[in-house]
C-alpha atoms as a PDB file:
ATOM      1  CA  UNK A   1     144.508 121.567 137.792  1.00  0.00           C
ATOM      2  CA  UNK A   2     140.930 121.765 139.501  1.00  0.00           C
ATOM      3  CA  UNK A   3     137.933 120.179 137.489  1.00  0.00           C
ATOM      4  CA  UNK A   4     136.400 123.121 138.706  1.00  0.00           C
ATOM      5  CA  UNK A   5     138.707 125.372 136.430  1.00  0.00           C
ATOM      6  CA  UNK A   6     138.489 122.887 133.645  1.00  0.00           C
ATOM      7  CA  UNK A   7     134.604 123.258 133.676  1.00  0.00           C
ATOM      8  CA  UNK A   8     134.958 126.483 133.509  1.00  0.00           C
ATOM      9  CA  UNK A   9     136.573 126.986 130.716  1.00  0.00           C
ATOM     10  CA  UNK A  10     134.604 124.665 129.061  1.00  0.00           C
ATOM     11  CA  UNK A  11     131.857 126.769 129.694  1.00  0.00           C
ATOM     12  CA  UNK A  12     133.469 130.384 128.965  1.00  0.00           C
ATOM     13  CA  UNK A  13     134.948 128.335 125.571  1.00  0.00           C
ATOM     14  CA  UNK A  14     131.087 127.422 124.768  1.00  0.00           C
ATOM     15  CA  UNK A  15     130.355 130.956 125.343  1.00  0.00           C
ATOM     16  CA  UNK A  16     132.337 132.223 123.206  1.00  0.00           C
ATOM     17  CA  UNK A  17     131.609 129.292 120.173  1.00  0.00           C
ATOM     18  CA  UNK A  18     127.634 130.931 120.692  1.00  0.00           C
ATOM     19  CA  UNK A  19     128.444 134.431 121.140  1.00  0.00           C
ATOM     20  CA  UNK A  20     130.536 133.872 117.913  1.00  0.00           C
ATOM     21  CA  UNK A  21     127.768 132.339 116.109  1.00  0.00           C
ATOM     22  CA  UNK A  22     125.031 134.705 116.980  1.00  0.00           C
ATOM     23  CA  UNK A  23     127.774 137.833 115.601  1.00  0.00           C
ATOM     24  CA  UNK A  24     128.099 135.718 112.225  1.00  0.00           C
ATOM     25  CA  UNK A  25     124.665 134.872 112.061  1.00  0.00           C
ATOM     26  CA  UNK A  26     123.950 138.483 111.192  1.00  0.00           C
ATOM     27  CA  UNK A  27     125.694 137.926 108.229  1.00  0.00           C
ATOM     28  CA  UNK A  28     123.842 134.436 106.950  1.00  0.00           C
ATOM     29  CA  UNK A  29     125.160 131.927 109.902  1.00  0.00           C
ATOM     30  CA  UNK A  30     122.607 128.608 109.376  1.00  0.00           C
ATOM     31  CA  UNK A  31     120.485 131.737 107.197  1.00  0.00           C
ATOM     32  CA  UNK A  32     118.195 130.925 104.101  1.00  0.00           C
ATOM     33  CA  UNK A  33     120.529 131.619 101.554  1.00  0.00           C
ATOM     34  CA  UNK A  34     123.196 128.798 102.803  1.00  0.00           C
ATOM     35  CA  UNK A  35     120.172 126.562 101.695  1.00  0.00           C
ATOM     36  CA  UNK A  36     118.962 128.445  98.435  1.00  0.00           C
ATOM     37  CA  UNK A  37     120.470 129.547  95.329  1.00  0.00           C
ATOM     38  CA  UNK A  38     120.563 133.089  94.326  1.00  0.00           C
ATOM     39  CA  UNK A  39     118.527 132.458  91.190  1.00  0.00           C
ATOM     40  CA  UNK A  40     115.808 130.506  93.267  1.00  0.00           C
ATOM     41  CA  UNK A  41     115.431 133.220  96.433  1.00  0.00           C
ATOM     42  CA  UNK A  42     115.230 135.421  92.961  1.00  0.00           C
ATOM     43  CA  UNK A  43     112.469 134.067  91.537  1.00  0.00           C
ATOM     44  CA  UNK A  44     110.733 133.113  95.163  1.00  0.00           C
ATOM     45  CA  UNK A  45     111.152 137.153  95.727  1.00  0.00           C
ATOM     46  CA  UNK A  46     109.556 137.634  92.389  1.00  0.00           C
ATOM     47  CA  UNK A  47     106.564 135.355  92.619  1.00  0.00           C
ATOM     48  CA  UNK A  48     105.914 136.733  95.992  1.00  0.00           C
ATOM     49  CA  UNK A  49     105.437 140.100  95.148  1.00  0.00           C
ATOM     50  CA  UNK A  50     103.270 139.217  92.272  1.00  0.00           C
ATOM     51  CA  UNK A  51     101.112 137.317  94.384  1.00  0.00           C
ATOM     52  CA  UNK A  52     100.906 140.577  96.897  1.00  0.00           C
ATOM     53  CA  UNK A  53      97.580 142.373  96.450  1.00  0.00           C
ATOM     54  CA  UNK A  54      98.261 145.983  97.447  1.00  0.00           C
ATOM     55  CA  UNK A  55     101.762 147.547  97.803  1.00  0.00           C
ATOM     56  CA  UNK A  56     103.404 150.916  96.910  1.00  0.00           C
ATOM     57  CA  UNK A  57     106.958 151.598  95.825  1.00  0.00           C
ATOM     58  CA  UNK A  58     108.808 154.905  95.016  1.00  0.00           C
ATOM     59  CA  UNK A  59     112.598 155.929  93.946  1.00  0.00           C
ATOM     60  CA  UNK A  60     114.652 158.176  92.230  1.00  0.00           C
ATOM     61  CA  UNK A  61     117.324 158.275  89.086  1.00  0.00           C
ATOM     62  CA  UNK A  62     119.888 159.967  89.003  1.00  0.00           C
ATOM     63  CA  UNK A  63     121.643 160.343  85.436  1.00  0.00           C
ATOM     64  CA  UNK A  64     125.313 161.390  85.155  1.00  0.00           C
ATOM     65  CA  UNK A  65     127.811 162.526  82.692  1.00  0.00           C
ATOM     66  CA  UNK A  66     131.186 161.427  82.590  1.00  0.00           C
ATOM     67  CA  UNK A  67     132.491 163.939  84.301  1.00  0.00           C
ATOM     68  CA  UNK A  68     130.546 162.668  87.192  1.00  0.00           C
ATOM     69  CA  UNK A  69     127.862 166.127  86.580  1.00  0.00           C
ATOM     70  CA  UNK A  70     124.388 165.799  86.544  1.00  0.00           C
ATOM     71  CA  UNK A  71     122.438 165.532  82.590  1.00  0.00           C
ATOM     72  CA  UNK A  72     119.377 166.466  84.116  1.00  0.00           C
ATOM     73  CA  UNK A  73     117.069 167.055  87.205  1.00  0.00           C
ATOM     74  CA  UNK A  74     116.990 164.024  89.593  1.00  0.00           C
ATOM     75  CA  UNK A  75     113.550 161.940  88.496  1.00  0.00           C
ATOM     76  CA  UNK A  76     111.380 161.095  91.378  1.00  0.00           C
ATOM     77  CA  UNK A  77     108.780 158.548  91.091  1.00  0.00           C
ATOM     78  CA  UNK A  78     106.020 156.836  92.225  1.00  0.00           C
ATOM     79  CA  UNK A  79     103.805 153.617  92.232  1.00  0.00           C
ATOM     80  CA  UNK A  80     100.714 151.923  93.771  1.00  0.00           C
ATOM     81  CA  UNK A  81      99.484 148.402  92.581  1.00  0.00           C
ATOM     82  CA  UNK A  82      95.911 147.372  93.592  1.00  0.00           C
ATOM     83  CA  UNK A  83      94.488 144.050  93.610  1.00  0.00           C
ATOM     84  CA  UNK A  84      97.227 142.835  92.111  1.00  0.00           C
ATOM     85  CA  UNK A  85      96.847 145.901  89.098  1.00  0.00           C
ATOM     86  CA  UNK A  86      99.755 148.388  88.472  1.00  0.00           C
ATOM     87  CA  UNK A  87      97.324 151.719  89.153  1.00  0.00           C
ATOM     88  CA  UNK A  88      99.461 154.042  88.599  1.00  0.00           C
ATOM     89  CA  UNK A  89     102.995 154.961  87.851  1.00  0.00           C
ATOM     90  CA  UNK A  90     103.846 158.535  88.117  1.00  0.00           C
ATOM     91  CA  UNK A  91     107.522 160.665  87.848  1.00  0.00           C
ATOM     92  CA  UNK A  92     108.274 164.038  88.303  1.00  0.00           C
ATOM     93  CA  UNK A  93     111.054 166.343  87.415  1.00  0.00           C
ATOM     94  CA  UNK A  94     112.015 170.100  89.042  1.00  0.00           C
ATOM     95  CA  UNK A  95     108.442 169.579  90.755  1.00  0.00           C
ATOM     96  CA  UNK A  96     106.406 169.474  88.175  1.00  0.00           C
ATOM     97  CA  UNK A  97     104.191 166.081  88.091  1.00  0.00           C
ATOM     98  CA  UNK A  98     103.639 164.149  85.090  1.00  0.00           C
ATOM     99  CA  UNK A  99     102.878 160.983  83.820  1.00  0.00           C
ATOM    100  CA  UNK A 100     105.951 159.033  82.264  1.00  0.00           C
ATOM    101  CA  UNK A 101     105.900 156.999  79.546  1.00  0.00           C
ATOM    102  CA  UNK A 102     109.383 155.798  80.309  1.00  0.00           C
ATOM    103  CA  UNK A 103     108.267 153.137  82.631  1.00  0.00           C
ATOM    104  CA  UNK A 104     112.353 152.078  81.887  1.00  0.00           C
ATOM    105  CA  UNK A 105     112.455 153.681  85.864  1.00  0.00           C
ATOM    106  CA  UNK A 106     109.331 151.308  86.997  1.00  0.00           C
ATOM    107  CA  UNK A 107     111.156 148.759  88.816  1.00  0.00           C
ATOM    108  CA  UNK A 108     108.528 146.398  88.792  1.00  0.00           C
ATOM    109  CA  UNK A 109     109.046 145.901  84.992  1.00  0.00           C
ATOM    110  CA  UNK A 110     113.169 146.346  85.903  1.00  0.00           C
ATOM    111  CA  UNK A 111     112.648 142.858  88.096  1.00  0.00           C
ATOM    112  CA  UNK A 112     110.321 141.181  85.542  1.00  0.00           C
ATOM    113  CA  UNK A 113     113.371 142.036  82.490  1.00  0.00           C
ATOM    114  CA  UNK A 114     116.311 141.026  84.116  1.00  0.00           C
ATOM    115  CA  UNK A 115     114.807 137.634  85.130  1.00  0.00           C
ATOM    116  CA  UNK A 116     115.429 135.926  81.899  1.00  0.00           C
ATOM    117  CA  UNK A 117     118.563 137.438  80.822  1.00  0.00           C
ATOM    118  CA  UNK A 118     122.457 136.791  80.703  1.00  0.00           C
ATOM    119  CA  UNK A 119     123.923 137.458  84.618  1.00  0.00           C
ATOM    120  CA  UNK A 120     125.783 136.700  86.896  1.00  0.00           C
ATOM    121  CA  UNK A 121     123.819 136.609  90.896  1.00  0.00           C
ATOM    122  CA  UNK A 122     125.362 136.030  94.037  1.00  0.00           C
ATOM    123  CA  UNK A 123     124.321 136.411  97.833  1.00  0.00           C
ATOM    124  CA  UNK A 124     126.579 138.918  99.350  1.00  0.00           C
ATOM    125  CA  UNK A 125     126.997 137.425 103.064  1.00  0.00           C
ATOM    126  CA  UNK A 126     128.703 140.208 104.402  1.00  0.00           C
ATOM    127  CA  UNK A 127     126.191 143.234 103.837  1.00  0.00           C
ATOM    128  CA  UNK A 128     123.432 140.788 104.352  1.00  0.00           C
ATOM    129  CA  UNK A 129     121.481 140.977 108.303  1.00  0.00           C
ATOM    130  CA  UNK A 130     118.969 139.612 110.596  1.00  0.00           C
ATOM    131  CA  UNK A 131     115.868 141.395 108.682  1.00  0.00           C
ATOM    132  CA  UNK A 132     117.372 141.349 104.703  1.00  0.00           C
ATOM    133  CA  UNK A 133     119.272 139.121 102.206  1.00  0.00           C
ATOM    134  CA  UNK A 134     121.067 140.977 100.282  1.00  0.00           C
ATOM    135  CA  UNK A 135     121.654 140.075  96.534  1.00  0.00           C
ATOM    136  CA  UNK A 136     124.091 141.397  93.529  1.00  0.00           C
ATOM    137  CA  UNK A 137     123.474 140.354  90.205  1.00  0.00           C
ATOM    138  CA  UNK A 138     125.061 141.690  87.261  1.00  0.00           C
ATOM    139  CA  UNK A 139     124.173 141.588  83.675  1.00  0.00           C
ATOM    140  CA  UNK A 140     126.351 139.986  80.871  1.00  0.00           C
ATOM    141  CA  UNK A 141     127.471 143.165  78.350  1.00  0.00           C
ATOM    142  CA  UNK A 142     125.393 141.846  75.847  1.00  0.00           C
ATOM    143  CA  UNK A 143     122.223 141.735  77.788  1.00  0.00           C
ATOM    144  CA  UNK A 144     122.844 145.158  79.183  1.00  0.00           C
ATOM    145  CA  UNK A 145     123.068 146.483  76.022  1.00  0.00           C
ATOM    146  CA  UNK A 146     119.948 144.387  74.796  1.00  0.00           C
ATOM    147  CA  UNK A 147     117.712 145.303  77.592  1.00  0.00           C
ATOM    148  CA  UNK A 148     118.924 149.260  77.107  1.00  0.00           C
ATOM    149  CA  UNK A 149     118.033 149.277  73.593  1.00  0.00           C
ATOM    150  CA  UNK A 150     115.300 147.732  73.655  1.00  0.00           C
ATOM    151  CA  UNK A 151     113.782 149.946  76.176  1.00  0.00           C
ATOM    152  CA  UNK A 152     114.950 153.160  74.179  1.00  0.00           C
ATOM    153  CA  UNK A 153     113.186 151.575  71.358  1.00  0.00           C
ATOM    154  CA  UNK A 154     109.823 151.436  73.807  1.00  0.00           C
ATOM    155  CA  UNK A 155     110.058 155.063  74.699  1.00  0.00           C
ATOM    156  CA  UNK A 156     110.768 156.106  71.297  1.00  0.00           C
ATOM    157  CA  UNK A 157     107.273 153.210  69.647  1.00  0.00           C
ATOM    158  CA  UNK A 158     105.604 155.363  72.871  1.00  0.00           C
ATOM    159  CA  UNK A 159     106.310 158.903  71.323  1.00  0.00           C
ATOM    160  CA  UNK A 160     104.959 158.056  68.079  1.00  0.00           C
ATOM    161  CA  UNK A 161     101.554 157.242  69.991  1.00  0.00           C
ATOM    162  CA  UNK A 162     101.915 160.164  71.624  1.00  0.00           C
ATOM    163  CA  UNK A 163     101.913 161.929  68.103  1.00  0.00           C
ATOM    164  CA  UNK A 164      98.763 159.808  66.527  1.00  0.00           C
ATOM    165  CA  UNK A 165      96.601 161.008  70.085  1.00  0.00           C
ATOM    166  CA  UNK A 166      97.289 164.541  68.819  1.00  0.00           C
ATOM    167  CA  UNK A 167      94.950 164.331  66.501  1.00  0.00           C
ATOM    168  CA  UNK A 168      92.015 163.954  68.894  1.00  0.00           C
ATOM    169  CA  UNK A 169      93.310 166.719  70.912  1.00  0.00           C
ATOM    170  CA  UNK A 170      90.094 169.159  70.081  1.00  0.00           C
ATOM    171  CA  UNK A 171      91.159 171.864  72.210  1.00  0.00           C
ATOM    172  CA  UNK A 172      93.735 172.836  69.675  1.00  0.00           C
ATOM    173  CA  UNK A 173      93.105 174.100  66.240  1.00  0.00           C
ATOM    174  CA  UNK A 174      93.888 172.123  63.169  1.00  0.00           C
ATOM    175  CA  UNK A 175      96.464 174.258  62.266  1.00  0.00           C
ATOM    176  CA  UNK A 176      98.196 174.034  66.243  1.00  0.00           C
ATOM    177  CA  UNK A 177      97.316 170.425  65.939  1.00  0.00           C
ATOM    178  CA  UNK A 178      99.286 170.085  62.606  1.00  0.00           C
ATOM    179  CA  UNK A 179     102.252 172.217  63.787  1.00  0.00           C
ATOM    180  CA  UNK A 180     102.573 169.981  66.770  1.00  0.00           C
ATOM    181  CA  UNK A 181     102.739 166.664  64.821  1.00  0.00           C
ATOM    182  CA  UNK A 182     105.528 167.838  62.405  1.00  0.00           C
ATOM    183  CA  UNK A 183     107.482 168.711  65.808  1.00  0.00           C
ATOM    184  CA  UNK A 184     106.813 165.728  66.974  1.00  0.00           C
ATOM    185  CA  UNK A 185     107.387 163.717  63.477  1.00  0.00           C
ATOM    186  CA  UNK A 186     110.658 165.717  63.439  1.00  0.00           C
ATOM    187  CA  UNK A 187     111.803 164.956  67.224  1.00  0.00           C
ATOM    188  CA  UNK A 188     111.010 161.168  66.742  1.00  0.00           C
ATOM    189  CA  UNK A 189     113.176 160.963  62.990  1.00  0.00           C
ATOM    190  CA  UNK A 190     115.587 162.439  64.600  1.00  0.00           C
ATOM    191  CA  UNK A 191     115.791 160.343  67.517  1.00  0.00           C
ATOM    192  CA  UNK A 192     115.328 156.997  65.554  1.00  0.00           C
ATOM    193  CA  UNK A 193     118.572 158.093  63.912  1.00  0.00           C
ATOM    194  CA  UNK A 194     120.560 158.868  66.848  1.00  0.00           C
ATOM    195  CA  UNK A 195     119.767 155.972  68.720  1.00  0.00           C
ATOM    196  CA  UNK A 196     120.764 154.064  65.492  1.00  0.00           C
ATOM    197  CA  UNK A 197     124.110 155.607  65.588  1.00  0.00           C
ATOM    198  CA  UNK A 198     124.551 155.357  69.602  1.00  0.00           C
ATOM    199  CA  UNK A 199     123.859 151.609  69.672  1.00  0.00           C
ATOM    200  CA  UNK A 200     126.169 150.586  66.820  1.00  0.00           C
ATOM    201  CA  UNK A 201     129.441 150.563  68.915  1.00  0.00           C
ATOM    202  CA  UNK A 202     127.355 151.274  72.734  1.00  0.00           C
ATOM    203  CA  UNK A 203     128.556 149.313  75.310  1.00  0.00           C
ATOM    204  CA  UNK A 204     127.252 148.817  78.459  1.00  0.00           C
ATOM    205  CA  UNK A 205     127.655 147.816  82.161  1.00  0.00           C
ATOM    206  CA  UNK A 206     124.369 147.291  84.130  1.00  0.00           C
ATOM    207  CA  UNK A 207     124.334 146.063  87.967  1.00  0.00           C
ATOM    208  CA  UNK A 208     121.716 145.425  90.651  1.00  0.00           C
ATOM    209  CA  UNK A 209     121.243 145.353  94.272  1.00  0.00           C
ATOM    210  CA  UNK A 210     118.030 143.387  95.671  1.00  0.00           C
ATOM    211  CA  UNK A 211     117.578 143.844  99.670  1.00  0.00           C
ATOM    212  CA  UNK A 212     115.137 141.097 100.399  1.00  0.00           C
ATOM    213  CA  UNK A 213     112.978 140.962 103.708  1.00  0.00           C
ATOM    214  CA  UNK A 214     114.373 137.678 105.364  1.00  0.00           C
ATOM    215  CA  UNK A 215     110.713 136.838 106.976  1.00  0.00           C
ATOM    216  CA  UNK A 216     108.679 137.738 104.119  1.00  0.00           C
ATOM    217  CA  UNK A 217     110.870 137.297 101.060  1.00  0.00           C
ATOM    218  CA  UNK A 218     109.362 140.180  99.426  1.00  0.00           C
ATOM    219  CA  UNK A 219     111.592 142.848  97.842  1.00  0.00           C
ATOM    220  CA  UNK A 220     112.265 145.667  99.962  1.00  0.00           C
ATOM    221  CA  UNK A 221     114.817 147.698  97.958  1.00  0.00           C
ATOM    222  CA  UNK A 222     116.215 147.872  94.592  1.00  0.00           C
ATOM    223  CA  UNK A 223     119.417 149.707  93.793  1.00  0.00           C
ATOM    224  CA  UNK A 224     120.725 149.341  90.140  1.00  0.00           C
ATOM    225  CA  UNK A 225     123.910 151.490  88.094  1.00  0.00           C
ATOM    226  CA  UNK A 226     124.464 151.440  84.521  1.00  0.00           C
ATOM    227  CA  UNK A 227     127.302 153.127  82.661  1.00  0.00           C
ATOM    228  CA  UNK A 228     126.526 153.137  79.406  1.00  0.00           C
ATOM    229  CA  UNK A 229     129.772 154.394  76.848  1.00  0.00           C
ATOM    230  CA  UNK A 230     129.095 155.329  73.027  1.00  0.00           C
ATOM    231  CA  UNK A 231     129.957 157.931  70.558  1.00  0.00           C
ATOM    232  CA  UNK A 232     127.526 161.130  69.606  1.00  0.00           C
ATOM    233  CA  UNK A 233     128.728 162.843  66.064  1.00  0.00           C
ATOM    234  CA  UNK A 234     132.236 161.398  66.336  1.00  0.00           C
ATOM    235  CA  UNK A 235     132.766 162.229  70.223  1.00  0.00           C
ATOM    236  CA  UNK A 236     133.194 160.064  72.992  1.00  0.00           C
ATOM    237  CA  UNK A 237     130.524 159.790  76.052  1.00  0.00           C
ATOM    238  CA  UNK A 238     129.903 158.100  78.847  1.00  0.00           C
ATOM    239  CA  UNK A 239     126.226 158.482  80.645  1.00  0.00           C
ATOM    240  CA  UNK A 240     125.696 156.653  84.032  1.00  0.00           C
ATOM    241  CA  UNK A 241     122.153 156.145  85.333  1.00  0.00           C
ATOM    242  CA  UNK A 242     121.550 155.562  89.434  1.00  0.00           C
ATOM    243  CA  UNK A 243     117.726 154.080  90.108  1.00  0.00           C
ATOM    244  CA  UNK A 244     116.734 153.131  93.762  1.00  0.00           C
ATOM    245  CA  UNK A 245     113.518 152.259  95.118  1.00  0.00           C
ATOM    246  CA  UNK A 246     111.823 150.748  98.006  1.00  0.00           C
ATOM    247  CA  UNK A 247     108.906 148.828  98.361  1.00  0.00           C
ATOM    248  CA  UNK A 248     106.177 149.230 101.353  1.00  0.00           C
ATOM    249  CA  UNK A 249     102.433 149.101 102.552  1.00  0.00           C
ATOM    250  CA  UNK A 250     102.232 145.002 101.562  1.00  0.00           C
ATOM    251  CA  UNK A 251      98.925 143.963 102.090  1.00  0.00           C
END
C-alpha cells in the first residue's frame, strides 16, 4: 500500500469530517445555543429588543372552532415603536381598520407575559439555521389558563372604559348617549358572567415558537397556538387561536 494512497485518504477522510461539520452546523454545530440556555438566549432576545429604538412588527390570528372552521374573520395587525415608545398598535378585521383594545394579539406584551411564568423552553436544533435559533417553549396548564384569563379580564376592565368615555361623546344626544351605555352595561354583565362560567372548568394548552436572528439576537418571528377547551350553557367547546408575527425595520 502506497503512502501516496494512504495520504489520500487521509485527506478525502478530513474532507468529509469538514464537509460533515459545515452540513450540521446549519443546525447549531459549535452554534450559540450549545453555550446558552434557552431561558438566558430568552431573556438576552428580550432585553435586546427593548433596548432597540425604532422597529415595526405585524401578524395575524387566526381563531378556530373545533371543528377546525373559522369563529371569525382572520385579525390582521400592526405595530411601530419609536424611541423606544409603543406608537401605535392597530388591527383590522374584513378591512375595516380600527383600533384594538385587545392588545392580547400585541406580541410585544405576549413576550413580556410569558417571561415569568410556568414553561417548559428548549432549543430545537433541527429547525434551527445559519441566520435563526429557533426556540419552543410551552406553558404549564395552569399558567396558560392564568395568562388567558387574565387577559379576558383586561379586555373586559377595557370595555367598561369604553362605556364611562361615552359620556363625553357630545356628538350624540343624551338620550343616544344613554341608550348606548345600557347596551354597553348589558354586553359587559353579560360577559362578566360568561367568562365566570367558561373559566371554572377551562383548560388550556398554550405554545410558542421564537425564531431568533443568530447575529443580532433580536426576535424575528413569533408563532404561538392555544387550544383552549370549556363548556358554554352545558355544551362542550373547543376554540383554538393561531398568532404569528414578524419583527423588522430595527434601528
Amino acid at each position: 500500500m502506497s503512502r501516496g494512497w494512504v495520504w489520500d485518504r487521509g485527506l478525502r477522510g478530513l474532507a468529509y469530517f469538514f464537509s460533515a461539520c459545515l452540513l450540521v452546523s446549519t443546525t447549531g454545530c459549535f452554534s450559540i445555543e450549545s453555550k446558552k440556555d434557552p431561558n438566558e438566549l430568552y431573556q438576552m432576545a428580550l432585553s435586546g429588543l427593548s433596548g432597540t429604538d425604532n422597529f415595526t412588527f405585524r401578524g395575524k390570528s387566526v381563531i378556530y372552532g373545533g371543528n377546525q372552521a373559522l369563529i371569525r374573520e382572520p385579525i390582521m395587525y400592526h405595530g411601530t415603536v419609536t424611541a423606544h415608545q409603543l406608537q401605535r398598535f392597530q388591527m383590522s378585521m374584513a378591512n375595516k381598520q380600527e383600533t384594538s383594545f385587545a392588545d392580547r394579539w400585541n406580541p410585544l406584551k405576549q413576550l413580556e407575559e410569558i417571561k415569568n411564568l410556568s414553561k417548559s423552553m428548549e432549543i430545537d436544533p433541527y429547525a434551527s439555521n445559519r441566520t435563526h435559533i429557533v426556540m419552543r417553549m410551552t406553558l404549564a396548564p395552569e399558567a396558560g389558563k392564568k395568562l388567558l384569563t387574565q387577559n379576558l379580564n383586561d379586555e373586559m376592565r377595557k370595555l367598561e372604559e369604553r362605556k364611562i368615555q361615552v359620556q363625553n361623546v357630545h356628538s350624540l344626544s343624551l338620550r343616544d348617549r344613554s341608550n348606548l351605555q345600557s347596551e354597553l352595561g348589558q354586553i359587559i354583565s353579560n360577559g362578566y358572567n360568561k367568562l365566570q362560567k367558561m373559566t371554572n372548568d377551562m383548560q388550556v394548552n398554550s405554545s410558542y415558537t421564537l425564531w431568533i436572528n443568530r447575529s443580532t439576537l433580536l426576535p424575528a418571528m413569533l408563532y404561538s397556538k392555544s387550544k383552549t377547551n370549556y363548556h358554554e350553557d352545558g355544551v362542550k367547546r373547543e376554540e383554538v387561536v393561531v398568532t404569528e408575527s414578524k419583527f423588522d425595520g430595527y434601528q
